[in-house]
C-alpha atoms as a PDB file:
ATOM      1  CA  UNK A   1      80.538 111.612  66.904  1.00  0.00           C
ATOM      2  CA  UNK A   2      77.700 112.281  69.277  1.00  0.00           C
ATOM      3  CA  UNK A   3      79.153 112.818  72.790  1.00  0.00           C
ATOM      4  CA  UNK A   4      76.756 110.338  74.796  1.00  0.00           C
ATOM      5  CA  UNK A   5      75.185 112.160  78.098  1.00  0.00           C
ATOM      6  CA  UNK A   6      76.458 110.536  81.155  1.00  0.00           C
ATOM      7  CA  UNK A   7      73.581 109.194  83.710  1.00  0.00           C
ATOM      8  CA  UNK A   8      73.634 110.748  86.969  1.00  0.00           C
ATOM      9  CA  UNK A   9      74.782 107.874  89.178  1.00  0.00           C
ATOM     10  CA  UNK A  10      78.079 107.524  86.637  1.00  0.00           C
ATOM     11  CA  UNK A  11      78.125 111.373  87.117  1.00  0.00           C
ATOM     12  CA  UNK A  12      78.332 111.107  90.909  1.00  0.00           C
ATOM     13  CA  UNK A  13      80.935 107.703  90.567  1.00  0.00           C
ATOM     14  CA  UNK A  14      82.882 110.722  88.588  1.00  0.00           C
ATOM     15  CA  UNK A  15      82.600 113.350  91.407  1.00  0.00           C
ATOM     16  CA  UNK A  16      83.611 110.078  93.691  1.00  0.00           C
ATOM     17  CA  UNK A  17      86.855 109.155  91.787  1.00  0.00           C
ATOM     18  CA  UNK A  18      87.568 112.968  91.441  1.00  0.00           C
ATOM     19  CA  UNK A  19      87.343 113.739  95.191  1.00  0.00           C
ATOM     20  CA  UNK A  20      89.403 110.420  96.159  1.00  0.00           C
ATOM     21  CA  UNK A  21      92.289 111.352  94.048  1.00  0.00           C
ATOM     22  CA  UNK A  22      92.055 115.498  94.551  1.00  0.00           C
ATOM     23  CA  UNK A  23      91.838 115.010  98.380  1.00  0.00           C
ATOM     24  CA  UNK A  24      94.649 112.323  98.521  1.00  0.00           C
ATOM     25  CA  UNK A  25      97.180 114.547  97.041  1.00  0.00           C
ATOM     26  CA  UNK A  26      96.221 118.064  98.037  1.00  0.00           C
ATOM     27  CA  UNK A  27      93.631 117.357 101.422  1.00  0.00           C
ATOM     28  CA  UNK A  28      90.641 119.312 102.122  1.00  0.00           C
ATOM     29  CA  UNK A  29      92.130 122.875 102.644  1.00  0.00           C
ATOM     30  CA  UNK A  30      94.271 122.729  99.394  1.00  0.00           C
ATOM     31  CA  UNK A  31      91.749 121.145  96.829  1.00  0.00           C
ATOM     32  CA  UNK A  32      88.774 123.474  95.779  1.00  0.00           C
ATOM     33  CA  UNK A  33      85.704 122.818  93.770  1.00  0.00           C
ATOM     34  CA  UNK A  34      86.661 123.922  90.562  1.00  0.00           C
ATOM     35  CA  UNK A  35      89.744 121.602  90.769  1.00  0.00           C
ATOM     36  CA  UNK A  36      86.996 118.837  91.592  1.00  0.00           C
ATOM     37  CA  UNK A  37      84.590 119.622  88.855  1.00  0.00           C
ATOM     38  CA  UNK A  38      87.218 119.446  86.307  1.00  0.00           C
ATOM     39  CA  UNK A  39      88.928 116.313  87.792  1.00  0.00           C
ATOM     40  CA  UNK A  40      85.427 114.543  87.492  1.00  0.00           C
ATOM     41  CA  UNK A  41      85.137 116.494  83.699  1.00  0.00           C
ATOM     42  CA  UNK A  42      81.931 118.358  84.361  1.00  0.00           C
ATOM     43  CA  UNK A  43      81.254 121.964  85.025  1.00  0.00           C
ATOM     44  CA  UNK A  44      81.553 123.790  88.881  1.00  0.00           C
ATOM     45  CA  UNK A  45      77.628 124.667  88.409  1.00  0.00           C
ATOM     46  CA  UNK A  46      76.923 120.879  87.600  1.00  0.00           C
ATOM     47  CA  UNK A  47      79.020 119.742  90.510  1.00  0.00           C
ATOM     48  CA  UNK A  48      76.968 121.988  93.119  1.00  0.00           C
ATOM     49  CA  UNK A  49      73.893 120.486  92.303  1.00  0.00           C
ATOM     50  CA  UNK A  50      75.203 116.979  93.367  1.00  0.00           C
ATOM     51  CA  UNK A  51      77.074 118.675  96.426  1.00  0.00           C
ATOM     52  CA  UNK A  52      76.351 121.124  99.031  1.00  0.00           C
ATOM     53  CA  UNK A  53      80.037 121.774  99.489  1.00  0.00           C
ATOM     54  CA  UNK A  54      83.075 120.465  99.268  1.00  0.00           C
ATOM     55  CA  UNK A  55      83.336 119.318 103.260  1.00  0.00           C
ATOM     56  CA  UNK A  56      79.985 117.512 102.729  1.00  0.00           C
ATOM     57  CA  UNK A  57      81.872 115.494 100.133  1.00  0.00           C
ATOM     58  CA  UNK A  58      84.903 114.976 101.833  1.00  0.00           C
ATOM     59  CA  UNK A  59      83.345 113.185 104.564  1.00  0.00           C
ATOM     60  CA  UNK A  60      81.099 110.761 102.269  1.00  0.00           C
ATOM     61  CA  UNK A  61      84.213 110.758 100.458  1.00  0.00           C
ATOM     62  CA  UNK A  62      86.178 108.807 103.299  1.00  0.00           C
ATOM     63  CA  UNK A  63      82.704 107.155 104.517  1.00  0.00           C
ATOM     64  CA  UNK A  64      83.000 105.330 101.212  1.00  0.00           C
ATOM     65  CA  UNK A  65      86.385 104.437 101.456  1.00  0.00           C
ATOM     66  CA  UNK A  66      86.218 103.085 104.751  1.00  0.00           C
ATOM     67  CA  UNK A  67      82.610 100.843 104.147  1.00  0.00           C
ATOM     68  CA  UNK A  68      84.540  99.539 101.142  1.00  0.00           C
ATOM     69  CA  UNK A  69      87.358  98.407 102.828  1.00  0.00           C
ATOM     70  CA  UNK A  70      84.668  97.119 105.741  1.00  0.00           C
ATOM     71  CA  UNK A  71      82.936  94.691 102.622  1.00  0.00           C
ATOM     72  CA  UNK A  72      87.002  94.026 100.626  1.00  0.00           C
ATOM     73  CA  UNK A  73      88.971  93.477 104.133  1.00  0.00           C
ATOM     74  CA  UNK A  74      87.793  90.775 107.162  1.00  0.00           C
ATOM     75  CA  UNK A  75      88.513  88.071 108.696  1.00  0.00           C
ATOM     76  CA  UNK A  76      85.850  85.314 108.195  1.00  0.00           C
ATOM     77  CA  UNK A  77      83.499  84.595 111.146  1.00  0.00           C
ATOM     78  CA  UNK A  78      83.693  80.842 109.888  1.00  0.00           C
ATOM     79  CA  UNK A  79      87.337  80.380 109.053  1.00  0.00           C
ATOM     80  CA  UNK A  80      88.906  77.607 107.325  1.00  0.00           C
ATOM     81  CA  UNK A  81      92.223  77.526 108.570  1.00  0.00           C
ATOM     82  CA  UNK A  82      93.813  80.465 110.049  1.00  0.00           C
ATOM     83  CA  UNK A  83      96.876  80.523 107.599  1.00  0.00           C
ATOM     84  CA  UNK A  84      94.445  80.923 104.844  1.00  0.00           C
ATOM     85  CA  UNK A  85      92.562  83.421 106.081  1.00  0.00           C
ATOM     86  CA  UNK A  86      95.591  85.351 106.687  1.00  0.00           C
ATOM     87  CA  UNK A  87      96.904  84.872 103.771  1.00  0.00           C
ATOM     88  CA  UNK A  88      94.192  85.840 101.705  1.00  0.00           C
ATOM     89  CA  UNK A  89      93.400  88.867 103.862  1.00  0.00           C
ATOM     90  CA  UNK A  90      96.916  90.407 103.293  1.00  0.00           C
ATOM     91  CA  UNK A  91      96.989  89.265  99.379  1.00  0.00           C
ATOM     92  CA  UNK A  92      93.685  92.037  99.244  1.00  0.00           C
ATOM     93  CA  UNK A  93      95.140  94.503 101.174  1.00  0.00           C
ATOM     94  CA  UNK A  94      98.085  94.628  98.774  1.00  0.00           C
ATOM     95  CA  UNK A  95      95.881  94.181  95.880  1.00  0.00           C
ATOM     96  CA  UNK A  96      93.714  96.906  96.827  1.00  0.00           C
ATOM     97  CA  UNK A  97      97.215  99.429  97.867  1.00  0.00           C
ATOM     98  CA  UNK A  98      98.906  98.848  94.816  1.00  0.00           C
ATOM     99  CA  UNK A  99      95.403  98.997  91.976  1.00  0.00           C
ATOM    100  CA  UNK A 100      93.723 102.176  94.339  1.00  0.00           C
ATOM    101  CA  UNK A 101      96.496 103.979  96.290  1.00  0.00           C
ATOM    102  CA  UNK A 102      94.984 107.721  96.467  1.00  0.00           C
ATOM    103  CA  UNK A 103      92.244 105.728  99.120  1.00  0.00           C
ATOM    104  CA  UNK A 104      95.203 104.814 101.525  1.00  0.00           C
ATOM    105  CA  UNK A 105      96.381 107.769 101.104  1.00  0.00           C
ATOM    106  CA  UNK A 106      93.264 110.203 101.626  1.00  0.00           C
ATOM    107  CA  UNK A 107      92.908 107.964 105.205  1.00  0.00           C
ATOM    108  CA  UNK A 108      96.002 107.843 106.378  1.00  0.00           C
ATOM    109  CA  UNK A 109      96.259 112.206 105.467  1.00  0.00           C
ATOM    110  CA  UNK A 110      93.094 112.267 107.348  1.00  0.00           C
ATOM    111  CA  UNK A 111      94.296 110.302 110.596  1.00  0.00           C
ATOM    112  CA  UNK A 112      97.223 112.343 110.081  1.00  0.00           C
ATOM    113  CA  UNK A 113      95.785 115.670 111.225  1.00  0.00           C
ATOM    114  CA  UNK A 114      94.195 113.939 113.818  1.00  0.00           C
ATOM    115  CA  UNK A 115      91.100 112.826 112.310  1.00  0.00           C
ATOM    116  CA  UNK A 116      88.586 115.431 113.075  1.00  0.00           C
ATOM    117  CA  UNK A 117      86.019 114.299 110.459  1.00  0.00           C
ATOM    118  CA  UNK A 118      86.175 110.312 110.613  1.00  0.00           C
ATOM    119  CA  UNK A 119      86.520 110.434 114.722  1.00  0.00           C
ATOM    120  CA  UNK A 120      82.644 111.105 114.494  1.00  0.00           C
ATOM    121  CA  UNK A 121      82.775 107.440 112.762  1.00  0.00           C
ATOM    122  CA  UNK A 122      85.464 105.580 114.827  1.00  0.00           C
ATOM    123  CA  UNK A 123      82.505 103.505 116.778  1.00  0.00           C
ATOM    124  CA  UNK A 124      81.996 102.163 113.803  1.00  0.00           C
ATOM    125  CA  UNK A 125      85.499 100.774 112.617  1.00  0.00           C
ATOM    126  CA  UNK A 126      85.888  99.502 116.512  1.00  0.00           C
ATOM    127  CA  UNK A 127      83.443  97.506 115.428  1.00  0.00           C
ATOM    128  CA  UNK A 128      84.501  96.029 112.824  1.00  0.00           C
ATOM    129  CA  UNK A 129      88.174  95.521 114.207  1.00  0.00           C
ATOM    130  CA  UNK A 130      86.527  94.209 117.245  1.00  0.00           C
ATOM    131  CA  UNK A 131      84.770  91.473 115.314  1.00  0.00           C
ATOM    132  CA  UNK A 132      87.922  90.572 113.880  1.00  0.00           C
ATOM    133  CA  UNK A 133      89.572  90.109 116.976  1.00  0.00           C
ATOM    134  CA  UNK A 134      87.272  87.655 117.944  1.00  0.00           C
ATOM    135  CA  UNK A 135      87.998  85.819 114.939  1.00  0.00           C
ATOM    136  CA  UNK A 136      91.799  85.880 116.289  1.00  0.00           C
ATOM    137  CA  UNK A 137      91.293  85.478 119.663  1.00  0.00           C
ATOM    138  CA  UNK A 138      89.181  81.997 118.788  1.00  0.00           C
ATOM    139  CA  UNK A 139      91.980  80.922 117.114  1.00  0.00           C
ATOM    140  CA  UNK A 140      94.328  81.203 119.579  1.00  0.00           C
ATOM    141  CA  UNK A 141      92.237  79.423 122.128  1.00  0.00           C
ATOM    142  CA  UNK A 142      91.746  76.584 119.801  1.00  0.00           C
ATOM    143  CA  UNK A 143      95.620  76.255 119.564  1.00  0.00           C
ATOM    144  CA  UNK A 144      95.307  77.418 116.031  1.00  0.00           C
ATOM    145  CA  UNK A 145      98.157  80.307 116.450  1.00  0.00           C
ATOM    146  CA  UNK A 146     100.334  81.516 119.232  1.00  0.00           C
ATOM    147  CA  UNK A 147      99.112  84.427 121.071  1.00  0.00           C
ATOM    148  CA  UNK A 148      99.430  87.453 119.526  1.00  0.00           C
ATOM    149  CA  UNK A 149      97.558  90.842 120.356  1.00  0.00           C
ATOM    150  CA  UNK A 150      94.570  91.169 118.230  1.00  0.00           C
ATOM    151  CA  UNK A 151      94.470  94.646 117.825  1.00  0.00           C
ATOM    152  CA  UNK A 152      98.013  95.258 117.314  1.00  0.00           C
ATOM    153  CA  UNK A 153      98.236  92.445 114.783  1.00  0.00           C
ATOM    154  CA  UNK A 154      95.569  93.903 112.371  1.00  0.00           C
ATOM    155  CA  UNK A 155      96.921  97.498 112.960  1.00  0.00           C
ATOM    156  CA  UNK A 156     100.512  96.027 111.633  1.00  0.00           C
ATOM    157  CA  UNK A 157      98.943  94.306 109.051  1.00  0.00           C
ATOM    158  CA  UNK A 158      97.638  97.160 107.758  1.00  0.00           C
ATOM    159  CA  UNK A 159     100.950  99.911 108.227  1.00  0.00           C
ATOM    160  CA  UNK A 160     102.794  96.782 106.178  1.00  0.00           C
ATOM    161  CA  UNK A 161     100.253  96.950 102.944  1.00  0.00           C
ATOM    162  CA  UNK A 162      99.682 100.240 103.258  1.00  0.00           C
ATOM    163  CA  UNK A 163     102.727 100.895 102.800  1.00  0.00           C
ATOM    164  CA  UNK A 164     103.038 100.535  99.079  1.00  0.00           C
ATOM    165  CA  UNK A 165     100.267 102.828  98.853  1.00  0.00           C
ATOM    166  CA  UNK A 166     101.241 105.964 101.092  1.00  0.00           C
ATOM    167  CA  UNK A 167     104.672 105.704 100.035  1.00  0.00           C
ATOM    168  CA  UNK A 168     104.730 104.205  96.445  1.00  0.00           C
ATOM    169  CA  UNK A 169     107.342 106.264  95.486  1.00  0.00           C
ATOM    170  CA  UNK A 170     109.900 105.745  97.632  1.00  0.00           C
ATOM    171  CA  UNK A 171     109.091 101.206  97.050  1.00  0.00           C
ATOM    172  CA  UNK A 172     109.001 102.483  93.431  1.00  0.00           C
ATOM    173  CA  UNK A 173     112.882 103.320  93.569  1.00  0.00           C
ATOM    174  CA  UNK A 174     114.042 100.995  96.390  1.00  0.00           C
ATOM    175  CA  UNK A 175     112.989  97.901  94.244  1.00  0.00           C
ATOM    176  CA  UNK A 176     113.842  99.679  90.517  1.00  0.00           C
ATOM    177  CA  UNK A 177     109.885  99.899  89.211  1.00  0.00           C
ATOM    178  CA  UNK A 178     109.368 102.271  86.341  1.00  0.00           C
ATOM    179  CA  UNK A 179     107.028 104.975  86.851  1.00  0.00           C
ATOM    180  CA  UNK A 180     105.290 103.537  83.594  1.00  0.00           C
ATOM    181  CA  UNK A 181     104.786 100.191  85.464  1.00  0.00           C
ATOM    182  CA  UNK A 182     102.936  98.806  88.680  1.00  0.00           C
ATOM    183  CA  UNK A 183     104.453  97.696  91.424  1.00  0.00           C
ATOM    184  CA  UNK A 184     104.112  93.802  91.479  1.00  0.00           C
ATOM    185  CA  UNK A 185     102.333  92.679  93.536  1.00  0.00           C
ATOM    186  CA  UNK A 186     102.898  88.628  94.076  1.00  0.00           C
ATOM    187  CA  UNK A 187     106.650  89.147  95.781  1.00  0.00           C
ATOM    188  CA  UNK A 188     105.466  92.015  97.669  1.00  0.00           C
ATOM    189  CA  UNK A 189     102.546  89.153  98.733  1.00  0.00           C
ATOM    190  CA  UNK A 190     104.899  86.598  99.239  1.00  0.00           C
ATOM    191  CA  UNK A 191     107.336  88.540 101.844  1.00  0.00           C
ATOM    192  CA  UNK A 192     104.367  89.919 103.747  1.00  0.00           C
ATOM    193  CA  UNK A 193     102.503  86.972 103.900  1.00  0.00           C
ATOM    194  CA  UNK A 194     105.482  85.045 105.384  1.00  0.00           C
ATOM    195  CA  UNK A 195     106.276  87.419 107.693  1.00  0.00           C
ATOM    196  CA  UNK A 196     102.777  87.032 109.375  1.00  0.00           C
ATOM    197  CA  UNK A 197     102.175  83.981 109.313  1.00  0.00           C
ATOM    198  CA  UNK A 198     105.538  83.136 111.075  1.00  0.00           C
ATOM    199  CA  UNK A 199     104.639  85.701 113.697  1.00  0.00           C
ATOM    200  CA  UNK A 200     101.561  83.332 114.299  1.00  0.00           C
ATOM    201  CA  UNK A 201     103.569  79.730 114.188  1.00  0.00           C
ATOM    202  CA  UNK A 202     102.042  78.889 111.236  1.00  0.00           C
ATOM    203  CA  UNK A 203     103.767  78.162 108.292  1.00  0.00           C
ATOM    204  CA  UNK A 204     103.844  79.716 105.348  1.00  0.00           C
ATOM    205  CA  UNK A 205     102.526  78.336 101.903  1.00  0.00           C
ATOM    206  CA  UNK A 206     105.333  76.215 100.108  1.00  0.00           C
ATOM    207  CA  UNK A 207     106.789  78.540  97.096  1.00  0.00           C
ATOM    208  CA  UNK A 208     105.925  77.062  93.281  1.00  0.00           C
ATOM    209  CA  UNK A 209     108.872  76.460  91.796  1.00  0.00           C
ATOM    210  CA  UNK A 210     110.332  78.366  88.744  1.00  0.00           C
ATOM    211  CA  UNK A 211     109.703  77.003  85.244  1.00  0.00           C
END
């Protein structure tokens, strides 16, 4: 059968998913571009003429990552109710850990060595977190939730999801998951979520009961 010739933007989603999962387990230093070209099945010469090197791609790499989590993870700037918003918010966070893990993982290895390519980007992500902290800090004053720091709460938010992404191994054996199988989600959810929403006063959602 005639091998159909791939179109350059699902070449360069290739190079994308090759560089997310290369640099997650082996970071910049220990990942080359013959490793990359043959992660993202094309040749080293074809991969140069979509890259200028593999530091250039690196940082759009984690530019990617972090304006898709900037469009997947927010708080609403017209929230319903604050336990909803919450909830949902944490239910994508643990969707997106457990279905795309090597992206946690490439940002949290890059923050780990002290972020010398993303700090050039950190006005940006204050941004962001600063927008959602307005969304918190108007709930509070509304009575919605009981103070909590804005900042902090987002940033624990976060270490808790991420969690099952960075270190999916070690979840993998404390709760008896097969390699062959995903972690499931909906408990990991359920215990998160609660834990949250608690920390805010607000109840969490009543469990459905078992058939």
């Amino acid at each position: 059968m005639k091998q159909t010739r791939k179109s350059r933007a699902e070449i360069r989603q290739a190079i994308l998913d090759a560089a997310i999962s290369e640099f997650a387990r082996n970071g910049l230093e220990g990942t080359s571009t013959q490793t990359l070209a043959k992660a993202a099945g094309i040749t080293k010469a074809q991969l140069h003429y979509y890259i200028s090197s593999k530091e250039e791609l690196y940082e759009e790499t984690l530019l990617h990552i972090v304006e898709l989590w900037k469009e997947l993870f927010f708080f609403s700037a017209n929230p319903g109710d604050p336990a909803s918003e919450i909830a949902d918010y944490i239910a994508r966070k643990v969707h997106h850990a457990i279905e795309f893990p090597d992206a946690s993982r490439l940002f949290a290895r890059e923050v780990a060595r002290g972020a010398p390519v993303l700090r050039q980007h950190w006005a940006g992500l204050r941004d962001n977190v600063n927008l959602a902290s307005g969304v918190i800090e108007n709930w509070i004053a509304l009575g919605q939730i009981q103070p909590v720091h804005p900042v902090m709460f987002q940033m624990n938010i976060w270490a808790v999801t991420q969690h099952y992404a960075e270190y999916e191994a070690q979840a993998r054996f404390l709760l008896g998951t097969p390699d062959d199988e995903n972690l499931d989600p909906a408990p990991i959810i359920a215990e998160v979520t609660e834990m949250f929403l608690r920390r805010c006063g607000l109840q969490p959602p009543p469990k459905e009961a078992s058939s």
